[in-house]
N, C-alpha and C. Protein backbone atom coordinates (compact mmCIF):
# COMPACT_ATOMS: atom_id res chain seq x y z
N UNK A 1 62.60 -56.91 -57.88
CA UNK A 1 61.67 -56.52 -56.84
C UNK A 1 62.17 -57.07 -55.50
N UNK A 2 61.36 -56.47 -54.71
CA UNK A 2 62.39 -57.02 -53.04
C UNK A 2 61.18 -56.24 -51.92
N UNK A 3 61.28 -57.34 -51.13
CA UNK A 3 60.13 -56.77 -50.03
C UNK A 3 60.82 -56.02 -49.25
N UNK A 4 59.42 -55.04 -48.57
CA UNK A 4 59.48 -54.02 -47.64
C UNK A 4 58.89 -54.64 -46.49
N UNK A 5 59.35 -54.18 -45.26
CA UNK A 5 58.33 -54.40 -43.80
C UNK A 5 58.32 -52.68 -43.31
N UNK A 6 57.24 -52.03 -43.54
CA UNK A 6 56.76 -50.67 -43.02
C UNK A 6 56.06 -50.80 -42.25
N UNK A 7 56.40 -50.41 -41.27
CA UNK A 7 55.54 -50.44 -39.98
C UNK A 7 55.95 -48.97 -39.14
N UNK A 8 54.88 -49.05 -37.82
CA UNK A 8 54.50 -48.21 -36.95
C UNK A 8 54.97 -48.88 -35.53
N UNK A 9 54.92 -48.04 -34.70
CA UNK A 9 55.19 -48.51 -33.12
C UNK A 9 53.65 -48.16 -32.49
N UNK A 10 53.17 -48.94 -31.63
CA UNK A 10 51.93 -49.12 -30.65
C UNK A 10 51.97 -47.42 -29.99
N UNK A 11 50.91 -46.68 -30.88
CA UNK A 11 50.56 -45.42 -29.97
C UNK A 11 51.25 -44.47 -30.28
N UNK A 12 51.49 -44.88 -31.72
CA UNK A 12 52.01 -43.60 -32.81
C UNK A 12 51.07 -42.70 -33.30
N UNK A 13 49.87 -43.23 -33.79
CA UNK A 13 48.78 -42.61 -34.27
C UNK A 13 48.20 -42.17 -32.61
N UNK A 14 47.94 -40.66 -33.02
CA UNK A 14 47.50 -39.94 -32.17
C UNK A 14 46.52 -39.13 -33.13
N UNK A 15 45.23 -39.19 -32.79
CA UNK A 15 44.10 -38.59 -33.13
C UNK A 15 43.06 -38.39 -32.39
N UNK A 16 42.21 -37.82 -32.35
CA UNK A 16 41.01 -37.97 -31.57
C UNK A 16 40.36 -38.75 -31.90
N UNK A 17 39.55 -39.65 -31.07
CA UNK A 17 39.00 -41.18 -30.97
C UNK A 17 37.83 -40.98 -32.52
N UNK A 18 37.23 -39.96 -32.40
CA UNK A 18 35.99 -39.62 -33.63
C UNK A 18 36.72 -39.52 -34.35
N UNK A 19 37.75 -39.68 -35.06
CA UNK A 19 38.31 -39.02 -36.37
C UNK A 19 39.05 -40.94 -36.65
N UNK A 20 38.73 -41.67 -36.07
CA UNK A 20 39.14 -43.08 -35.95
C UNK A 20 38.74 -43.68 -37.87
N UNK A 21 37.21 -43.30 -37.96
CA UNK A 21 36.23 -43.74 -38.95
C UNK A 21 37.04 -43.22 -40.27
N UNK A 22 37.65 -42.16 -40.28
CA UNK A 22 38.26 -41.23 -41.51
C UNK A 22 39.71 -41.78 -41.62
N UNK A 23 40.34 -42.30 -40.57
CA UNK A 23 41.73 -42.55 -40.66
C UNK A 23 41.75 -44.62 -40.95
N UNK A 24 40.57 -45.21 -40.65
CA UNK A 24 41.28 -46.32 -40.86
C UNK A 24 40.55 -46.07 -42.85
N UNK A 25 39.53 -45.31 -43.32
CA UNK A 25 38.83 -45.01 -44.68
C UNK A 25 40.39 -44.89 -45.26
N UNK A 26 40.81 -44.31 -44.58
CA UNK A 26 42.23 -43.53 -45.53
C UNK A 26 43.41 -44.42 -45.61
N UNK A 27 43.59 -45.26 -44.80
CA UNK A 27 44.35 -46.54 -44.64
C UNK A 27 44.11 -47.52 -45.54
N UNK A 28 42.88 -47.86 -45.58
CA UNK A 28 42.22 -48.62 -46.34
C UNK A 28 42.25 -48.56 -47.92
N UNK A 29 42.80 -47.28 -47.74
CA UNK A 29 42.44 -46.64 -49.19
C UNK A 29 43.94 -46.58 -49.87
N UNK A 30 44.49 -46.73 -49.06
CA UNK A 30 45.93 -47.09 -49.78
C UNK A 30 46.05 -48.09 -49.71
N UNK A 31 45.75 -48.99 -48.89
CA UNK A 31 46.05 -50.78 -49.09
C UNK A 31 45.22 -51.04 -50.38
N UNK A 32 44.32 -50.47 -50.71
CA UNK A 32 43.54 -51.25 -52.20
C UNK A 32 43.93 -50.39 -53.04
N UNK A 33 44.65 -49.33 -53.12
CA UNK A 33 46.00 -48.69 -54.06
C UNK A 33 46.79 -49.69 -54.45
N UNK A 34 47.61 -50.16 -53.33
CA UNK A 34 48.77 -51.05 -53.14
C UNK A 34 48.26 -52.50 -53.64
N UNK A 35 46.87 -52.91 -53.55
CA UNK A 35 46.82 -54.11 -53.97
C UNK A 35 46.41 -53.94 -55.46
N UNK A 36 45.54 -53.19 -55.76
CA UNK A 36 45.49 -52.92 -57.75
C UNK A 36 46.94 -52.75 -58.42
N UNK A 37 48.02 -52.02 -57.21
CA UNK A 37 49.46 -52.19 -57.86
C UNK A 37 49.89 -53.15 -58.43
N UNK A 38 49.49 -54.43 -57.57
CA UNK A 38 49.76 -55.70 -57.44
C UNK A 38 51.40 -55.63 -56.79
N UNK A 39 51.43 -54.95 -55.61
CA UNK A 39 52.77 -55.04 -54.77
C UNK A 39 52.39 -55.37 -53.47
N UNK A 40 50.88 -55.28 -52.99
CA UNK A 40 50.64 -55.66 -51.34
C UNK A 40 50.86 -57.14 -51.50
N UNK A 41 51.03 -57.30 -50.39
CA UNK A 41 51.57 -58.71 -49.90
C UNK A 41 50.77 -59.31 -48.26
N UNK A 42 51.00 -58.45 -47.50
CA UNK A 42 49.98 -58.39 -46.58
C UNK A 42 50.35 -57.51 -45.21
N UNK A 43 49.61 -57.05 -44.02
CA UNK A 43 49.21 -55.95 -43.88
C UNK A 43 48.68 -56.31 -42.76
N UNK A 44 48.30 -55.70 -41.75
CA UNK A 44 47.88 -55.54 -40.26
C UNK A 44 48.06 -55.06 -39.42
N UNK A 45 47.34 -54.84 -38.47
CA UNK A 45 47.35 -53.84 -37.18
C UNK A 45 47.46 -55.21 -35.63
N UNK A 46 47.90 -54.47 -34.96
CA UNK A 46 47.67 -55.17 -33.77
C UNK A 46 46.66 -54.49 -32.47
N UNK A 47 45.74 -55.12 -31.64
CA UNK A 47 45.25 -54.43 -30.71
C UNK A 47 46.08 -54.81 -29.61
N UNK A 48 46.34 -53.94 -28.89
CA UNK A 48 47.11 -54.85 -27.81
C UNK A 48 48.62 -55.03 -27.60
N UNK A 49 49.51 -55.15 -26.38
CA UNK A 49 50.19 -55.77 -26.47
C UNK A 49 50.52 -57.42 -26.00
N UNK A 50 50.19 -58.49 -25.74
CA UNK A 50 50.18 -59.50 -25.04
C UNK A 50 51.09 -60.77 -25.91
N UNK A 51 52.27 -60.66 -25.86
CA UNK A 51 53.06 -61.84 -26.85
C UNK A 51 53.09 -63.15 -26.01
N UNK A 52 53.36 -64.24 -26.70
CA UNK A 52 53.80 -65.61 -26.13
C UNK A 52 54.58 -65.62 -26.87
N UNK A 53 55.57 -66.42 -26.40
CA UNK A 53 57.06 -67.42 -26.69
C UNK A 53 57.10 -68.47 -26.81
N UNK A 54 57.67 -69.04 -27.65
CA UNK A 54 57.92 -70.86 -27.60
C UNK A 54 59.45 -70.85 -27.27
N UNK A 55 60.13 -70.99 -25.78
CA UNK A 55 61.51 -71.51 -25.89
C UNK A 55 61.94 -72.77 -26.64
N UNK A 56 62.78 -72.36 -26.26
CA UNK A 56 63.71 -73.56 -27.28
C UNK A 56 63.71 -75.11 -26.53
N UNK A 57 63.14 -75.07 -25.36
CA UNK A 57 62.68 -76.64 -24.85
C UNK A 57 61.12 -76.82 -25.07
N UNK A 58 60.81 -75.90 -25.86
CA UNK A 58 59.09 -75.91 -26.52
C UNK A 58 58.59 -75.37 -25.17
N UNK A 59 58.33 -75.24 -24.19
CA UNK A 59 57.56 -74.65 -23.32
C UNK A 59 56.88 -73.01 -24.10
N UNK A 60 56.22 -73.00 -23.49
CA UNK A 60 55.21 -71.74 -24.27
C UNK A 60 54.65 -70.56 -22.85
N UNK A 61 55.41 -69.60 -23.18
CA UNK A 61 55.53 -68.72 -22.21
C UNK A 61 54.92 -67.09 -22.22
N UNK A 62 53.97 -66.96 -21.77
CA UNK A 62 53.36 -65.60 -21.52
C UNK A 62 54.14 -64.83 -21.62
N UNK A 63 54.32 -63.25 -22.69
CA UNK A 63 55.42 -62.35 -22.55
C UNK A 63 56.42 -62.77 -23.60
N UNK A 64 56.71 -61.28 -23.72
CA UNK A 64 58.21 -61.05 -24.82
C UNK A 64 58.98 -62.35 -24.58
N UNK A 65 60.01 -62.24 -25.43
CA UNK A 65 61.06 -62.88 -25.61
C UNK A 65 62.30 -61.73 -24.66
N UNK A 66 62.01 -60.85 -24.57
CA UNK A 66 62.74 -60.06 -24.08
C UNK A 66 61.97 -58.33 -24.07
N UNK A 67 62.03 -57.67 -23.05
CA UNK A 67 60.84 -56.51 -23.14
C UNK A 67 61.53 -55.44 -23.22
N UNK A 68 60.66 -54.93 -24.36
CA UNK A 68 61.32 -53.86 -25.64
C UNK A 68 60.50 -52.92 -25.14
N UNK A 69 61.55 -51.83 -25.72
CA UNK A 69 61.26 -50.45 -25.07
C UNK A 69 59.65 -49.88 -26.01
N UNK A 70 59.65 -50.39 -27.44
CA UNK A 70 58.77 -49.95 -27.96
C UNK A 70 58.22 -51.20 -29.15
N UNK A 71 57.02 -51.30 -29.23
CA UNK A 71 56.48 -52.61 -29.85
C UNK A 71 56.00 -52.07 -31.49
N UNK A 72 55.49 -53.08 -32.13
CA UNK A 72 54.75 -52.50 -33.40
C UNK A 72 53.49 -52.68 -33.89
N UNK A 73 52.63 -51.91 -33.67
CA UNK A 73 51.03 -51.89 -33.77
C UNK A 73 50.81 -51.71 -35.02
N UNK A 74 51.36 -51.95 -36.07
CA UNK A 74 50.95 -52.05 -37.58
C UNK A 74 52.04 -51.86 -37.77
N UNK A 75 51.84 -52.68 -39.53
CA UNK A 75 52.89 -52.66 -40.47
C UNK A 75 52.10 -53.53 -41.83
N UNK A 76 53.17 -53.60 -42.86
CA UNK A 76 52.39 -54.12 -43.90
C UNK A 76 53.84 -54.28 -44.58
N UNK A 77 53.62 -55.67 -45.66
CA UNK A 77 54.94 -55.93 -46.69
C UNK A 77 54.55 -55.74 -47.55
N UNK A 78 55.35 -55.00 -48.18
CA UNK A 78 55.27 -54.36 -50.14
C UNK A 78 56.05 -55.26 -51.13
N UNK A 79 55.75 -55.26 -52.18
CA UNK A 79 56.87 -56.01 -53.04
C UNK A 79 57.02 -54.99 -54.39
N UNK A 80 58.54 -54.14 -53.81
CA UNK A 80 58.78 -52.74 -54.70
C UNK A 80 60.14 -53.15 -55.16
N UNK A 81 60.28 -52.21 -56.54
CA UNK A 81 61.68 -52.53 -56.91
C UNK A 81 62.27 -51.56 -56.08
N UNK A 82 62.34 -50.57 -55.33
CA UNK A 82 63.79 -50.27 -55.08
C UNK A 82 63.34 -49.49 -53.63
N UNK A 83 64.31 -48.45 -53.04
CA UNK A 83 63.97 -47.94 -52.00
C UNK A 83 63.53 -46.98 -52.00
N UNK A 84 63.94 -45.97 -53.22
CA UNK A 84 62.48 -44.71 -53.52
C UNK A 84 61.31 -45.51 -53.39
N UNK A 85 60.65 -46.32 -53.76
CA UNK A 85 59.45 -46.68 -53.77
C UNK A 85 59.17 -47.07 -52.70
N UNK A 86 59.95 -47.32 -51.97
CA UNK A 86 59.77 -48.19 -50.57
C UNK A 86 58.88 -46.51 -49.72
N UNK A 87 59.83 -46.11 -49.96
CA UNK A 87 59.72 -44.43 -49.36
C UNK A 87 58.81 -43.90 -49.16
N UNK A 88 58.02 -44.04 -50.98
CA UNK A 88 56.72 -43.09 -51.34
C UNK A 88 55.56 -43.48 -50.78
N UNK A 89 55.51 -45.09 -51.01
CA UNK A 89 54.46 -45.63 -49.78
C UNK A 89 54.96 -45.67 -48.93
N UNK A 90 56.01 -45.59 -48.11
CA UNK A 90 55.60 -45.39 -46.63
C UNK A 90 54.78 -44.01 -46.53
N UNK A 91 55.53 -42.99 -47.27
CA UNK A 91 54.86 -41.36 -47.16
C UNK A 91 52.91 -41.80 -47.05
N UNK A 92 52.86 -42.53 -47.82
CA UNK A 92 51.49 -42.68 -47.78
C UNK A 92 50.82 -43.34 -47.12
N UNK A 93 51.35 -44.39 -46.31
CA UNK A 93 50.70 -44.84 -45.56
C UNK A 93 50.87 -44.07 -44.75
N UNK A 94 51.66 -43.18 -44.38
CA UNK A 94 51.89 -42.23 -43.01
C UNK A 94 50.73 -41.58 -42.99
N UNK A 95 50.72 -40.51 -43.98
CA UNK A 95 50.11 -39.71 -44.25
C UNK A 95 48.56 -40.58 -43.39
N UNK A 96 48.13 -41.59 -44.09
CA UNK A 96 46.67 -42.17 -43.85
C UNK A 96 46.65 -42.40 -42.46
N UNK A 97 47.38 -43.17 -41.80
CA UNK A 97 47.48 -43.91 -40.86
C UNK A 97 47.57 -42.33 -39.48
N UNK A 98 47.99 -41.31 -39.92
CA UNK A 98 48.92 -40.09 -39.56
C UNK A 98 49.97 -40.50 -38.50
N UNK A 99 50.91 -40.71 -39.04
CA UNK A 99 51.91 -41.07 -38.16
C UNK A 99 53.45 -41.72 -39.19
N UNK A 100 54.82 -41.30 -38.84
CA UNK A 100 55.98 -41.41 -39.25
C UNK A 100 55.92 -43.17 -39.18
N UNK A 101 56.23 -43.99 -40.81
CA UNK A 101 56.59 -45.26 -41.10
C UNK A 101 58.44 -45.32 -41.10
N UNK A 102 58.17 -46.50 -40.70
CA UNK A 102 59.86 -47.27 -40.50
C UNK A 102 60.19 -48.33 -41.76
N UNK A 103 60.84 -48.39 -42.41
CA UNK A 103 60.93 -48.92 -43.45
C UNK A 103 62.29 -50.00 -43.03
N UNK A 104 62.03 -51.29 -43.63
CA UNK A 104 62.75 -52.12 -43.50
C UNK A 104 62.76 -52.81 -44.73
N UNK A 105 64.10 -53.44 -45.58
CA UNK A 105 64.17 -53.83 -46.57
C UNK A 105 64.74 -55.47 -45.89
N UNK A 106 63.63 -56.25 -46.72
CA UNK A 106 63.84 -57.61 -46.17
C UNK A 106 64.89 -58.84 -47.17
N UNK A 107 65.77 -58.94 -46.42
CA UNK A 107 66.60 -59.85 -46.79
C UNK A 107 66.25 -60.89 -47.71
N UNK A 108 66.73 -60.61 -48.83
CA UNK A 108 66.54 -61.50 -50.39
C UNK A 108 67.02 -63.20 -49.72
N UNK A 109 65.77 -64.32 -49.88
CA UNK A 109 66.22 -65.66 -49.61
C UNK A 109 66.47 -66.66 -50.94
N UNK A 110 67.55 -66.13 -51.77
CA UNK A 110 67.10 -67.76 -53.09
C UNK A 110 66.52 -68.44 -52.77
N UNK A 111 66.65 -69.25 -51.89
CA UNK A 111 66.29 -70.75 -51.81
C UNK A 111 64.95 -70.27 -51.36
N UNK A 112 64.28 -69.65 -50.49
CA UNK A 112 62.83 -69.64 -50.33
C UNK A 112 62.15 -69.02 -52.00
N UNK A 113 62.27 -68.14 -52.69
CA UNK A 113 62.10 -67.94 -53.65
C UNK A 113 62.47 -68.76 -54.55
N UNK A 114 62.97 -69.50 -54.88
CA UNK A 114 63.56 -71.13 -55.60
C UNK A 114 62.32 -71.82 -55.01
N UNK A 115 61.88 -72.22 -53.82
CA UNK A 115 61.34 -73.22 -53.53
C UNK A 115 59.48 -72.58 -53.32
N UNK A 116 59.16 -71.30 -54.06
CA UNK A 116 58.02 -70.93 -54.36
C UNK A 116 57.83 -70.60 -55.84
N UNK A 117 58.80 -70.83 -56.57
CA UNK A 117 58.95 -70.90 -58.01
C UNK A 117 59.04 -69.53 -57.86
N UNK A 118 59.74 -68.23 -57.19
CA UNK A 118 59.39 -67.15 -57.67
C UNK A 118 60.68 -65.94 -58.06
N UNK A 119 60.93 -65.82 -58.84
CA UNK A 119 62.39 -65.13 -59.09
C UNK A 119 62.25 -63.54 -59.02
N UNK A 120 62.93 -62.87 -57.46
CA UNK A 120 62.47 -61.59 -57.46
C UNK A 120 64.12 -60.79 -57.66
């Protein structure tokens, strides 16, 4: 098994504001898919864009680290064996969410998995 990061960019979902109630129902409705799977991991939206920084002399600074052309207003980590699967839920969260998912396959850590007892 091996995690996913699927996510969206801020102001992908385009719907009409009333149809809000039916699209987060339908969102919702695949995250408690994904969690009876027992593959959700966890999951969120962002309102907003407003980041802080911690440089590297610890100061803590209003704003990107560097300002990106496009941000990410949701996403969620899966724990799937392979990249068809990665796929099919993204299709589905798209579908709910209505809007094209980005799929990212997250770099296997032994030692963090060693040091959570967990062998994926």
């Amino acid at each position: 098994m091996a995690h996913y990061f699927i996510s969206f960019n801020d102001g992908d979902m385009k719907f009409p504001v009333e149809d809000f109630p039916a699209v987060a129902e339908a969102s919702h409705a695949v995250m408690r898919e994904a969690i009876d799977a027992g593959i959700w991991i966890y999951g969120g939206g962002f309102q907003g864009y407003s980041p802080r920084h911690v440089a590297l002399t610890g100061e803590i600074v209003d704003g990107p680290i560097a300002q990106p052309n496009l941000w990410i207003g949701g996403f969620c980590v899966l724990d799937l064996p392979n990249d068809e699967e990665a796929m099919k839920w993204a299709h589905k969260i798209g579908v709910s969410c209505r809007c094209a998912q980005e799929v990212r396959r997250i770099m296997d850590d032994p030692e963090q998995s060693e040091a959570l007892g967990k062998t994926r």
